[in-house]
C-alpha atoms as a PDB file:
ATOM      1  CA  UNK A   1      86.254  94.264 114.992  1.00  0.00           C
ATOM      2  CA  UNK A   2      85.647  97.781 116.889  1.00  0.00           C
ATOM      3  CA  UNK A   3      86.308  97.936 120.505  1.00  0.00           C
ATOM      4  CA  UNK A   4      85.642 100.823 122.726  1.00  0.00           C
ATOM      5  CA  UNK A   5      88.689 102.955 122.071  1.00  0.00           C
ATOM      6  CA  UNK A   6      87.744 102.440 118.086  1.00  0.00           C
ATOM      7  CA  UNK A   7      84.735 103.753 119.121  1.00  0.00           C
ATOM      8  CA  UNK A   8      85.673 106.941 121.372  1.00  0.00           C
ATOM      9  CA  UNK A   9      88.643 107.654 118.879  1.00  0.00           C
ATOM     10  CA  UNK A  10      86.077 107.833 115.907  1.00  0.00           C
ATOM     11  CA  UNK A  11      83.865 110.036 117.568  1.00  0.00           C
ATOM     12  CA  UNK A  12      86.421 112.475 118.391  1.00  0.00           C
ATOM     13  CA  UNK A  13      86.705 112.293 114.615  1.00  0.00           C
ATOM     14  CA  UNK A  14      83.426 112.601 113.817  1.00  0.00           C
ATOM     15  CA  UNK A  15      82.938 115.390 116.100  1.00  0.00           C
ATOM     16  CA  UNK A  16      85.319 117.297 114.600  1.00  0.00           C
ATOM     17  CA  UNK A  17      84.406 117.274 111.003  1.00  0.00           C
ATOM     18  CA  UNK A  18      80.931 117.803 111.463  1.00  0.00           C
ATOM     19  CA  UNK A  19      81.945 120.790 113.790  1.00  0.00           C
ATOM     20  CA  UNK A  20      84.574 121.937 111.059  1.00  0.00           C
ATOM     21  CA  UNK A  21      81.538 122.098 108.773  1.00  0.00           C
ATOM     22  CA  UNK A  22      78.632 123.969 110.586  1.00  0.00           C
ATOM     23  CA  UNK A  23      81.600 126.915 111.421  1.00  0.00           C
ATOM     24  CA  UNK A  24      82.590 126.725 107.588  1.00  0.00           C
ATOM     25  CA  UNK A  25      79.482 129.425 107.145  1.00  0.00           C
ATOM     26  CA  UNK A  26      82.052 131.966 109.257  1.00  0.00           C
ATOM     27  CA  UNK A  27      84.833 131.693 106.917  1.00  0.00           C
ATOM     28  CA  UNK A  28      83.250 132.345 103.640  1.00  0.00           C
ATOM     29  CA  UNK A  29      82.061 135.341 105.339  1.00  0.00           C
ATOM     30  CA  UNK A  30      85.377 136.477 105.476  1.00  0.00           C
ATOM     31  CA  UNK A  31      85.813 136.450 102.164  1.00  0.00           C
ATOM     32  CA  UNK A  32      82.265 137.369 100.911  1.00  0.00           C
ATOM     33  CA  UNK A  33      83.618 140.420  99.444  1.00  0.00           C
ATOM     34  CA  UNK A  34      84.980 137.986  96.953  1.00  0.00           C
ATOM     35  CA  UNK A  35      82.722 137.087  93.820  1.00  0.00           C
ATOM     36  CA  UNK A  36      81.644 133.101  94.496  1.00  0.00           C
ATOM     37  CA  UNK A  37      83.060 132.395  91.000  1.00  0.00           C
ATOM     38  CA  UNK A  38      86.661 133.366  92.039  1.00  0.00           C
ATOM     39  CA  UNK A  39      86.883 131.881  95.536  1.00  0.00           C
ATOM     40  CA  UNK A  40      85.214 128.113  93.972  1.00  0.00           C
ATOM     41  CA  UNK A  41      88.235 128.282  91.785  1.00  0.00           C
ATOM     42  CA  UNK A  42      90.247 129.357  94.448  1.00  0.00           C
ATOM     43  CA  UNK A  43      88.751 126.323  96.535  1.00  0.00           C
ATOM     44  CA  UNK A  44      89.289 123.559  93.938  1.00  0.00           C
ATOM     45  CA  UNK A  45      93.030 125.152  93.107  1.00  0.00           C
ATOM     46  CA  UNK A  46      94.440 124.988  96.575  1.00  0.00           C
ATOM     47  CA  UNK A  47      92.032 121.890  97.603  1.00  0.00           C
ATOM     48  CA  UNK A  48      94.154 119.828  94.913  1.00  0.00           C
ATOM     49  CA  UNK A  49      97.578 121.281  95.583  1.00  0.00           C
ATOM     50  CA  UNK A  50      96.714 120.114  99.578  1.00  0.00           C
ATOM     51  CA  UNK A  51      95.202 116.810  98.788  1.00  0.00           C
ATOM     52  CA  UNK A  52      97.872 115.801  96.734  1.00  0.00           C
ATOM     53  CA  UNK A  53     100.574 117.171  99.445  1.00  0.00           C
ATOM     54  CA  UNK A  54      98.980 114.878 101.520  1.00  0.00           C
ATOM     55  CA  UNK A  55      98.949 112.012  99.664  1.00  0.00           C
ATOM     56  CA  UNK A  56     102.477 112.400  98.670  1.00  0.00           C
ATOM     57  CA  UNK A  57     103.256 112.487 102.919  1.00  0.00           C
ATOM     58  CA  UNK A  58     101.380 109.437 103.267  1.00  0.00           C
ATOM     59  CA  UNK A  59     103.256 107.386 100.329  1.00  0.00           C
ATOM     60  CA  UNK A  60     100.053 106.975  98.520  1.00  0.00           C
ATOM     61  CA  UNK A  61     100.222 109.653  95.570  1.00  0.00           C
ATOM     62  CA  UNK A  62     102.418 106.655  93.762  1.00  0.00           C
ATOM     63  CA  UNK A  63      99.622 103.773  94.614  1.00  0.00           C
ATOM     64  CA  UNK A  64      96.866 105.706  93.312  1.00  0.00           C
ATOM     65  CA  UNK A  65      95.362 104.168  90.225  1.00  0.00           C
ATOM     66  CA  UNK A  66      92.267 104.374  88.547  1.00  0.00           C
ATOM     67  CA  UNK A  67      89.802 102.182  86.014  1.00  0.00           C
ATOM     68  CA  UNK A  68      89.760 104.503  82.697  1.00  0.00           C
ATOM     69  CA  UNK A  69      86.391 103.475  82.160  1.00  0.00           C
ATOM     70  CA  UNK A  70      85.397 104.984  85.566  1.00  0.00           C
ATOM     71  CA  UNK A  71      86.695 108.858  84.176  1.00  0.00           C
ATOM     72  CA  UNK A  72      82.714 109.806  82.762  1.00  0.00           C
ATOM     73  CA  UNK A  73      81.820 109.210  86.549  1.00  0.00           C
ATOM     74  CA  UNK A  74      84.598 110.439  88.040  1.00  0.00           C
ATOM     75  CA  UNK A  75      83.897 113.670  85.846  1.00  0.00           C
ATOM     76  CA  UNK A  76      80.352 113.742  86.800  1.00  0.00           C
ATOM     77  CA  UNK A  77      80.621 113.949  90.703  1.00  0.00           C
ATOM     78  CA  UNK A  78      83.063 116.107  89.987  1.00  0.00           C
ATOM     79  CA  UNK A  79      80.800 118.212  88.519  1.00  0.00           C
ATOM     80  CA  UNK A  80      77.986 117.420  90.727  1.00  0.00           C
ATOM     81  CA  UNK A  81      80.293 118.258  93.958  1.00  0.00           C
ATOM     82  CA  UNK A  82      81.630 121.594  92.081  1.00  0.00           C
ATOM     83  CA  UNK A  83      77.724 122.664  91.700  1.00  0.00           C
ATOM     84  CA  UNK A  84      77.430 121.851  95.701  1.00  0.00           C
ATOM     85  CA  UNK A  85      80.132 124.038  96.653  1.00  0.00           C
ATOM     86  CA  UNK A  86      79.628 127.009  94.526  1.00  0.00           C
ATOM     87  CA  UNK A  87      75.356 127.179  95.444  1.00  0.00           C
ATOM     88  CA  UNK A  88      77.024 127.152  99.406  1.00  0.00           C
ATOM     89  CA  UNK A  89      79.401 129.834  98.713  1.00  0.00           C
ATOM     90  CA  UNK A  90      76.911 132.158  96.685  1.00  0.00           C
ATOM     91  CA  UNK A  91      74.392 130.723  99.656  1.00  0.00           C
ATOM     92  CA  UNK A  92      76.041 132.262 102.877  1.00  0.00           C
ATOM     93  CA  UNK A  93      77.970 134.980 100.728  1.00  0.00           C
ATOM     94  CA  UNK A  94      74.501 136.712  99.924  1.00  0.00           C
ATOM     95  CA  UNK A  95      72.758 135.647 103.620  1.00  0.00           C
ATOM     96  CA  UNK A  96      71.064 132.484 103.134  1.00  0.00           C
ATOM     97  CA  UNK A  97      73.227 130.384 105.564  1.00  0.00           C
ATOM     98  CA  UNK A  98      69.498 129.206 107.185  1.00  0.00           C
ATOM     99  CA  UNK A  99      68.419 127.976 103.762  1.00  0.00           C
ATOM    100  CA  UNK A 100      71.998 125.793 103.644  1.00  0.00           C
ATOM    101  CA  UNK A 101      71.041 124.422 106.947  1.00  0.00           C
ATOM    102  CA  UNK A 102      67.790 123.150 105.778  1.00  0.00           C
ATOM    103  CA  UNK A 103      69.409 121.901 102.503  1.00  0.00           C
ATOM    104  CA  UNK A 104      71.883 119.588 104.440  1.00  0.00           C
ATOM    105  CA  UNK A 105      68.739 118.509 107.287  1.00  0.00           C
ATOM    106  CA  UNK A 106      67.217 117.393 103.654  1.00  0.00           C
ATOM    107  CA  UNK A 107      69.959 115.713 102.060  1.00  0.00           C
ATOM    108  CA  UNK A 108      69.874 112.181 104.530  1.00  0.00           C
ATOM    109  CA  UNK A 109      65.757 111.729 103.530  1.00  0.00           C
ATOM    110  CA  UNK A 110      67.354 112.775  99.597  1.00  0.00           C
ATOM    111  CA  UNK A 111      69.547 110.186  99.325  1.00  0.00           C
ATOM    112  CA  UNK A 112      66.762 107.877 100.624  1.00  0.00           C
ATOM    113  CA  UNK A 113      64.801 108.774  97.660  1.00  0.00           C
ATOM    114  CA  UNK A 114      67.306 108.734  95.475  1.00  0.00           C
ATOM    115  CA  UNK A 115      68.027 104.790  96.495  1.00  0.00           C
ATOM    116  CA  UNK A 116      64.681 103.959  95.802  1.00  0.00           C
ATOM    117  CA  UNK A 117      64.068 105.579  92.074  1.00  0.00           C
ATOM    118  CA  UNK A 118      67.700 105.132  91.199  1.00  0.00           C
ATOM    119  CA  UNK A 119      68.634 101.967  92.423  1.00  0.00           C
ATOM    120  CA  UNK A 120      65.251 100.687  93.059  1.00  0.00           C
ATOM    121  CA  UNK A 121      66.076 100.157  96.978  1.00  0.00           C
ATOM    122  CA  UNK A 122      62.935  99.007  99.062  1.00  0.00           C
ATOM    123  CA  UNK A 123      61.963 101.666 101.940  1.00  0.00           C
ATOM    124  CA  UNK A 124      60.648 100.619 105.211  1.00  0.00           C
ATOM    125  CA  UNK A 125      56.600 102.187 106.455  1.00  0.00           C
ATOM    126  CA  UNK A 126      58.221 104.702 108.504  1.00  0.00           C
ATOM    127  CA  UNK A 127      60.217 105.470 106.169  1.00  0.00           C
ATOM    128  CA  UNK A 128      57.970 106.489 103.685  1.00  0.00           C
ATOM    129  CA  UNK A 129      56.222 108.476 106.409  1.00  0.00           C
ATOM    130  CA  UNK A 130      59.661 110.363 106.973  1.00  0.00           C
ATOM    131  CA  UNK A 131      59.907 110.853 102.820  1.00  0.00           C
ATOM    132  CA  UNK A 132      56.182 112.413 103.227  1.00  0.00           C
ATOM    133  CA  UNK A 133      56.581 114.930 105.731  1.00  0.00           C
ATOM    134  CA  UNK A 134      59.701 116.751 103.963  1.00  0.00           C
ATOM    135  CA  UNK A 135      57.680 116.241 101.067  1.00  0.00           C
ATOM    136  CA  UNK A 136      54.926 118.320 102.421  1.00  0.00           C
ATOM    137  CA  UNK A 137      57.004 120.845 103.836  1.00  0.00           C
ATOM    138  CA  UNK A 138      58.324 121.918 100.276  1.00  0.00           C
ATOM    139  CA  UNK A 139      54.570 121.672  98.948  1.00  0.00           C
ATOM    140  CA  UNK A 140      53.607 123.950 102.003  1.00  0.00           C
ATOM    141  CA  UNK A 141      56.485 126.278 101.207  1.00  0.00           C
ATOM    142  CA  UNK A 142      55.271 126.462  97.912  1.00  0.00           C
ATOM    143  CA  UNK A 143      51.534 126.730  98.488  1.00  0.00           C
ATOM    144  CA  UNK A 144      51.408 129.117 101.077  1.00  0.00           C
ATOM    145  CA  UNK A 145      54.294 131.015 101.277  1.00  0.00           C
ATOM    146  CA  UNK A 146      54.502 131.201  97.173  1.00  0.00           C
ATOM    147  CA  UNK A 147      58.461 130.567  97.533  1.00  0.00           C
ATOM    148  CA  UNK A 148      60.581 127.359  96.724  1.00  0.00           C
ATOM    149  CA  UNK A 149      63.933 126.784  99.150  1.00  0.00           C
ATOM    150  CA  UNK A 150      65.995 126.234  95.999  1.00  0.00           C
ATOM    151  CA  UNK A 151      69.557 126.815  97.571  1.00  0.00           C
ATOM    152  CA  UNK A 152      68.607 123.903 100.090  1.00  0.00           C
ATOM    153  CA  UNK A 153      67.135 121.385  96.926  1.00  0.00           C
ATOM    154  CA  UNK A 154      70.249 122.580  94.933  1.00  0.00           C
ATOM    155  CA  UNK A 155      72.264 121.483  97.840  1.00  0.00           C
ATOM    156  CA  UNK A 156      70.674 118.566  99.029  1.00  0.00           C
ATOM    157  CA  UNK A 157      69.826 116.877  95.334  1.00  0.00           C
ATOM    158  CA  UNK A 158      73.699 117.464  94.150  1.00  0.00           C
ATOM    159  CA  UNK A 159      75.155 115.894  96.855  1.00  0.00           C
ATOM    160  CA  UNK A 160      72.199 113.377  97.451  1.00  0.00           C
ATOM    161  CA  UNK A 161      73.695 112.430  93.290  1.00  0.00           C
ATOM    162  CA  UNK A 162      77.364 112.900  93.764  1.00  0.00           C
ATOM    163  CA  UNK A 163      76.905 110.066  96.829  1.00  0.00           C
ATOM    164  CA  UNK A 164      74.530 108.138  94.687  1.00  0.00           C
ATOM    165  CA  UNK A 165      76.907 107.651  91.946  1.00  0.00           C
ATOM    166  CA  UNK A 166      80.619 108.248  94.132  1.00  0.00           C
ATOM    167  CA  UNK A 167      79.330 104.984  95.975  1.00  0.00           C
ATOM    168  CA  UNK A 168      80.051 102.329  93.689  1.00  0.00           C
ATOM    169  CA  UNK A 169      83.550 104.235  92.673  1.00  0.00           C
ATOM    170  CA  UNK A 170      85.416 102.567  95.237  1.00  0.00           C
ATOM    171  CA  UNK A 171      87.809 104.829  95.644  1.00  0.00           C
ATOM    172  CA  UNK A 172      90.134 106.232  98.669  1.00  0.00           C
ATOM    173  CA  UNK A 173      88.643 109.384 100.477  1.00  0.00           C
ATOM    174  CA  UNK A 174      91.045 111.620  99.939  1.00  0.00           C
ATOM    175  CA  UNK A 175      92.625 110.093  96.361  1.00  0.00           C
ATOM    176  CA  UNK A 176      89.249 110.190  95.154  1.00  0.00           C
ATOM    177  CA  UNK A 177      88.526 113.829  96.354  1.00  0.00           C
ATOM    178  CA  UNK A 178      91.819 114.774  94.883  1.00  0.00           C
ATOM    179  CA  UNK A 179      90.851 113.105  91.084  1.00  0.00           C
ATOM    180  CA  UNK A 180      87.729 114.570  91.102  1.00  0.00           C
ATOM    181  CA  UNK A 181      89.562 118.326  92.088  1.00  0.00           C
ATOM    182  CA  UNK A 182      92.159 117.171  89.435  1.00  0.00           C
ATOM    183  CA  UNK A 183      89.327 117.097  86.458  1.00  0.00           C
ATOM    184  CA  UNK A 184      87.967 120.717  87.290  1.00  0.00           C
ATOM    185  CA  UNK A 185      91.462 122.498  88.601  1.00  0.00           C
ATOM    186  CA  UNK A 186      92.003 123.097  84.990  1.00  0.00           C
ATOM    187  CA  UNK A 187      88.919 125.054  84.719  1.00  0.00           C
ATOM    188  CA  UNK A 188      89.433 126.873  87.845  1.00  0.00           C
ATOM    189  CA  UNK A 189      93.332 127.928  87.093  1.00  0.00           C
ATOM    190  CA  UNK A 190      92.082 129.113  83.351  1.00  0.00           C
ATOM    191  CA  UNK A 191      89.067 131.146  85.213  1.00  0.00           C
ATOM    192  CA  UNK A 192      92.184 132.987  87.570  1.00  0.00           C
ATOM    193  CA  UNK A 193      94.285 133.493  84.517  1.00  0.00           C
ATOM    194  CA  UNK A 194      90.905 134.850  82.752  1.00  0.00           C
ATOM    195  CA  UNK A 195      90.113 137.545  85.946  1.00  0.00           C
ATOM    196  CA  UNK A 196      93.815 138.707  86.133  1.00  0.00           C
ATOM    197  CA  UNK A 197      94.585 139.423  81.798  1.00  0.00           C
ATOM    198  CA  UNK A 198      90.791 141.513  82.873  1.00  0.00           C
ATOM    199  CA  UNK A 199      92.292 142.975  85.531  1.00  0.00           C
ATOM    200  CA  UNK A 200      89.311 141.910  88.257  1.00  0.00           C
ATOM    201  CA  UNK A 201      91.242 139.414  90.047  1.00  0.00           C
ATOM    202  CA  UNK A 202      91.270 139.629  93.777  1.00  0.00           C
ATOM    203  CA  UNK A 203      93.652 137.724  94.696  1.00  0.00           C
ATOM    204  CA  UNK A 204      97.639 139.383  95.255  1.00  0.00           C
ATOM    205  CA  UNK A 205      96.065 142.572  96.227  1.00  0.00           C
ATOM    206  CA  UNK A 206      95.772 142.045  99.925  1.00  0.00           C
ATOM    207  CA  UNK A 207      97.849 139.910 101.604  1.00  0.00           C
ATOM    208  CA  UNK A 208      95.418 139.005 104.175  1.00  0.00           C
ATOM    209  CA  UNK A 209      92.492 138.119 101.702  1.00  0.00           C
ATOM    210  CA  UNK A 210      95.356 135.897  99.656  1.00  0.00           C
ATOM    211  CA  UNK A 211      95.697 134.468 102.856  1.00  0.00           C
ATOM    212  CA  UNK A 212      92.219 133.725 103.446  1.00  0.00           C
ATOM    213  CA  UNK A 213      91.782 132.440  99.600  1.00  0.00           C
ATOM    214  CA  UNK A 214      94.485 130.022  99.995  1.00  0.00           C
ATOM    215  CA  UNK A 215      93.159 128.674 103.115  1.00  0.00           C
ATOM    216  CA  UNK A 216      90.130 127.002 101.202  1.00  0.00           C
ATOM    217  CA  UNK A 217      92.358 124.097 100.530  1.00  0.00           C
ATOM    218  CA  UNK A 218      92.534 123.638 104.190  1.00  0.00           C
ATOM    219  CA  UNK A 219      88.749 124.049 104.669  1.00  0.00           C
ATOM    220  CA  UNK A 220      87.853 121.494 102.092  1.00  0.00           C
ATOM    221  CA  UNK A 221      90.806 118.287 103.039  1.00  0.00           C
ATOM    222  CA  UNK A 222      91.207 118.761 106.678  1.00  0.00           C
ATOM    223  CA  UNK A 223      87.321 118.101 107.625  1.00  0.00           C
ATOM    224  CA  UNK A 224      87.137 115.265 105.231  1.00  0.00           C
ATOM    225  CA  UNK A 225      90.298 113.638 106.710  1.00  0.00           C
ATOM    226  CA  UNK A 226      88.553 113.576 109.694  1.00  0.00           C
ATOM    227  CA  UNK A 227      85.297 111.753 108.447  1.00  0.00           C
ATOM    228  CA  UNK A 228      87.483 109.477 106.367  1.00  0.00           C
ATOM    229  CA  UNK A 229      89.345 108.316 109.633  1.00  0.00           C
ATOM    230  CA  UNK A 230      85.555 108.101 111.330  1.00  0.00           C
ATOM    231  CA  UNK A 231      84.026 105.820 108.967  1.00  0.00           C
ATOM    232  CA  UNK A 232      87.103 103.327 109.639  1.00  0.00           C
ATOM    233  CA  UNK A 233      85.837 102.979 113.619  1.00  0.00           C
ATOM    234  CA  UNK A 234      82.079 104.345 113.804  1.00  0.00           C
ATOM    235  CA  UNK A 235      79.520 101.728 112.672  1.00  0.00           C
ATOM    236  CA  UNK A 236      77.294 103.538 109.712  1.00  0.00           C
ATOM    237  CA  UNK A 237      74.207 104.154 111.987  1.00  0.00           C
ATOM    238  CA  UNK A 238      76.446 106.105 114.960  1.00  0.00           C
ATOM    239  CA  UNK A 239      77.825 108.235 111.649  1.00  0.00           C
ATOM    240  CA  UNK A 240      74.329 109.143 110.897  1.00  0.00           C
ATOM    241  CA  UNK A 241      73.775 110.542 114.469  1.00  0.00           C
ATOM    242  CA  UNK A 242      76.197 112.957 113.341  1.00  0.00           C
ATOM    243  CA  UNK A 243      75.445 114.734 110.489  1.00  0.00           C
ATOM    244  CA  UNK A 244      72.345 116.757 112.249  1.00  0.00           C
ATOM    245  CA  UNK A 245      75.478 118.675 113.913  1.00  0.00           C
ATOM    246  CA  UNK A 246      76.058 120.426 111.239  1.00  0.00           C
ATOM    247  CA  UNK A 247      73.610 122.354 109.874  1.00  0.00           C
ATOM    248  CA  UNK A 248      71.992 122.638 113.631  1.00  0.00           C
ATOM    249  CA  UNK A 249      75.532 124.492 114.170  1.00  0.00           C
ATOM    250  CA  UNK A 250      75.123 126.648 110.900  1.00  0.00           C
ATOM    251  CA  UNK A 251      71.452 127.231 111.746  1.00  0.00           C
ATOM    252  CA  UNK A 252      72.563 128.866 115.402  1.00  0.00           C
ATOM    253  CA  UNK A 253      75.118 130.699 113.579  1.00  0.00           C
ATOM    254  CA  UNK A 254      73.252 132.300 110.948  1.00  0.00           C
ATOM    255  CA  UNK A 255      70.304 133.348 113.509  1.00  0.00           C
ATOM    256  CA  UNK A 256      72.310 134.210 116.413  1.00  0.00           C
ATOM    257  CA  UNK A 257      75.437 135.928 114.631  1.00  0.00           C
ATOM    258  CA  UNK A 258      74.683 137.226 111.422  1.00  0.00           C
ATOM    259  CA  UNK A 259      71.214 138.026 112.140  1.00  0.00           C
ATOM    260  CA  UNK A 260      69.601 135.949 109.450  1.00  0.00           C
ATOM    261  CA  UNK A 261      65.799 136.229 109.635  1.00  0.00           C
ATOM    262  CA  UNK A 262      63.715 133.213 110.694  1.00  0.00           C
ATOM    263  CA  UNK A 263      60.315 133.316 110.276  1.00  0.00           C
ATOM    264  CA  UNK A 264      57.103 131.811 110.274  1.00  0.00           C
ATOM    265  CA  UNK A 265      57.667 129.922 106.466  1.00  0.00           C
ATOM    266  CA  UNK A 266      61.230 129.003 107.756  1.00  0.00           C
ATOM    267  CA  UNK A 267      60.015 127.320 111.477  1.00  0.00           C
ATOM    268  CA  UNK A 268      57.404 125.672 109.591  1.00  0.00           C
ATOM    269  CA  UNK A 269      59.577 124.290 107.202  1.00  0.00           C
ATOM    270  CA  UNK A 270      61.801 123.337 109.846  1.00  0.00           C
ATOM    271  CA  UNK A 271      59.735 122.105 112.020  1.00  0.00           C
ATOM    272  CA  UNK A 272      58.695 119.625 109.700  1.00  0.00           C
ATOM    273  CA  UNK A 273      62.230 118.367 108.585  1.00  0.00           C
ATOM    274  CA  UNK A 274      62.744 118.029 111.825  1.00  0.00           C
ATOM    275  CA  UNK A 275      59.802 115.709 112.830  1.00  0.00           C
ATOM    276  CA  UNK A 276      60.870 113.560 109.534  1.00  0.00           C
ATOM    277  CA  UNK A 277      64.532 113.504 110.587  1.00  0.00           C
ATOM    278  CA  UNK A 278      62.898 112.292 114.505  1.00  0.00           C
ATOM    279  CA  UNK A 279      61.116 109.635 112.560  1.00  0.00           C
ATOM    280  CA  UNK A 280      63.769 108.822 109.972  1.00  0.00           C
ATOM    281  CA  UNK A 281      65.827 108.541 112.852  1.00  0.00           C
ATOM    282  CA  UNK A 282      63.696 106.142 115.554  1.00  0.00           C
ATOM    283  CA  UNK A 283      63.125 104.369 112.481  1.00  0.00           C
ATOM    284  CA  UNK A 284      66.664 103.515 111.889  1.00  0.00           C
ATOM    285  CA  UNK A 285      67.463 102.567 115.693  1.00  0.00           C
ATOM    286  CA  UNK A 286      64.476 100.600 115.634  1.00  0.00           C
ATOM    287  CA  UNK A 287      65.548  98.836 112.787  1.00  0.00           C
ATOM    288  CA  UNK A 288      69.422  97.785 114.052  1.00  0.00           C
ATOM    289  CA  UNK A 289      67.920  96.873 116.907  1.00  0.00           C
ATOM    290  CA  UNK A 290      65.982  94.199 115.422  1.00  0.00           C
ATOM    291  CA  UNK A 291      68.833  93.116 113.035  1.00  0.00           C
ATOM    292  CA  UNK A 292      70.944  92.539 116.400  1.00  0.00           C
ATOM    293  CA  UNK A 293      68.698  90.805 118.109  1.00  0.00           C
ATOM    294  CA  UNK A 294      67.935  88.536 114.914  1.00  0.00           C
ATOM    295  CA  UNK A 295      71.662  88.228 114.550  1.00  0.00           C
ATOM    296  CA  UNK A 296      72.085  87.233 118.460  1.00  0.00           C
ATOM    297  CA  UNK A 297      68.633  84.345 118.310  1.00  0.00           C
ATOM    298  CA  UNK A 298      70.291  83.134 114.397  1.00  0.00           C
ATOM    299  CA  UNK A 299      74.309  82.700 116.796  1.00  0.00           C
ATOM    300  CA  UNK A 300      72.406  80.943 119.621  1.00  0.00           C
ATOM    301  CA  UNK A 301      70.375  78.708 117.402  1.00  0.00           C
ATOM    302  CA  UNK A 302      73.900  77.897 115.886  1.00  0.00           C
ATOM    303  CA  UNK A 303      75.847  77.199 118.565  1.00  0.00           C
ATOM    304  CA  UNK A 304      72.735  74.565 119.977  1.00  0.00           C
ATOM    305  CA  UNK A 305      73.104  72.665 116.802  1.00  0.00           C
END
């Protein structure tokens, strides 16, 4: 049962992740002189060495088994979360932070979409309505400005699939993050190895930048420690409230900061997200309300009889 300090204490969580993520933008910018390729690997290296630190604190590491026949998903949204964060780093490292922002406003009406041709999940009227106005802000993209946004599809479809199919894993936040950094760590330590017998490996020339590298452990665990310990208090519909923080944060960032152009395709584009994400969003409220007050008439009907 959640009670009010449940409540408070997960939003301070909540908060914090999805502000950890819309400043993320800022510190692959400090490392953007860094090909994408070597700081991924660099990601996924120290990512596992951290996650499985942690575990190890919390007595877990020992508890943490897993189904064999699960490894062929495991591997895939492994892959599919390895494709997310490399398109973000080659994203804001080459000045597209405002096209990662719209990929991650995308991703909730994605994963709506996904439910329904996947898993053959019934949407709502309004929902539809939401599905049809991003749809027609990609068309218009397409049609008039004769561009696609595909750093934002890239980033919204992969993780839209690696939540699709990490869903019915049933794993442990961070053991499961630390499995699936476990099946391409391998790759990434090889890729180091391969850069340093070539002599174009960045890392150990600068302190600083080593610094910096190794910190992308701590960038990927620490914000999803403190989503994992949301989802325990915050009901699934306050969660959702959430995510907009995010890539409304990155969006600021990349306008105001690094002077990203936004112009008359991107407000359009926007705009429209947007108005789906307002009715996306009413049209979840709307809907928990009703459940509620169905829940409350079905308890007072019950305790009459």
């Amino acid at each position: 049962m959640m009670t009010d300090r449940h409540v408070i204490t997960g939003s301070y969580f909540a908060l914090t992740a999805h502000l950890f993520w819309g400043v993320v933008p800022v510190y692959f910018k400090w490392v953007d002189h860094v090909p994408p390729l070597e700081i991924l690997a660099h990601r996924v290296v120290w990512a596992l060495i951290l996650l499985v630190a942690i575990l190890a604190y919390l007595g877990e590491l020992k508890r943490l088994r897993i189904d064999r026949k699960l490894l062929p998903t495991i591997a895939l949204t492994a892959s599919l979360l390895t494709v997310n964060w490399l398109v973000f780093i080659y994203a804001v490292v080459n000045e597209n932070i405002v096209e990662t922002s719209l990929g991650y406003f995308i991703n909730p009406l994605v994963s709506i979409f996904l439910g329904v041709v996947v898993l053959r999940e019934t949407m709502r009227p309004l929902q539809w309505v939401a599905i049809g106005i991003a749809a027609s802000a990609i068309v218009l993209q397409l049609v008039l400005f004769g561009s696609v946004p595909w750093i934002a599809l890239a980033l919204a479809f992969s993780f839209g699939f690696y939540g699709l199919f990490r869903k019915n894993l049933n794993l442990h936040a961070i053991g499961g993050l630390a499995l699936e950094t476990l099946f391409v760590a391998p790759i990434g330590l090889m890729y180091l190895f391969y850069l340093n017998a070539n002599s174009t490996l960045v890392f150990g020339g600068d302190l600083q930048v080593d610094f910096l590298l190794a910190l992308g452990g701590f960038v990927t665990s620490f914000p999803l420690l403190c989503f994992a310990a949301a989802v325990t208090r915050l009901p699934l519909v306050m969660m959702g409230m959430f995510q907009y923080i995010a890539p409304s944060l990155s969006l600021i960032i990349a306008v105001m900061f690094y002077n990203e152009p936004f112009e008359l395709s991107d407000m359009i584009t926007f705009g429209l997200i947007w108005l789906a994400l307002v009715v996306f969003s009413f049209e979840m409220f709307a809907h928990n309300k009703r459940l509620q007050r169905q829940q409350s008439a079905e308890l007072s009907t019950n305790s009459e009889t």
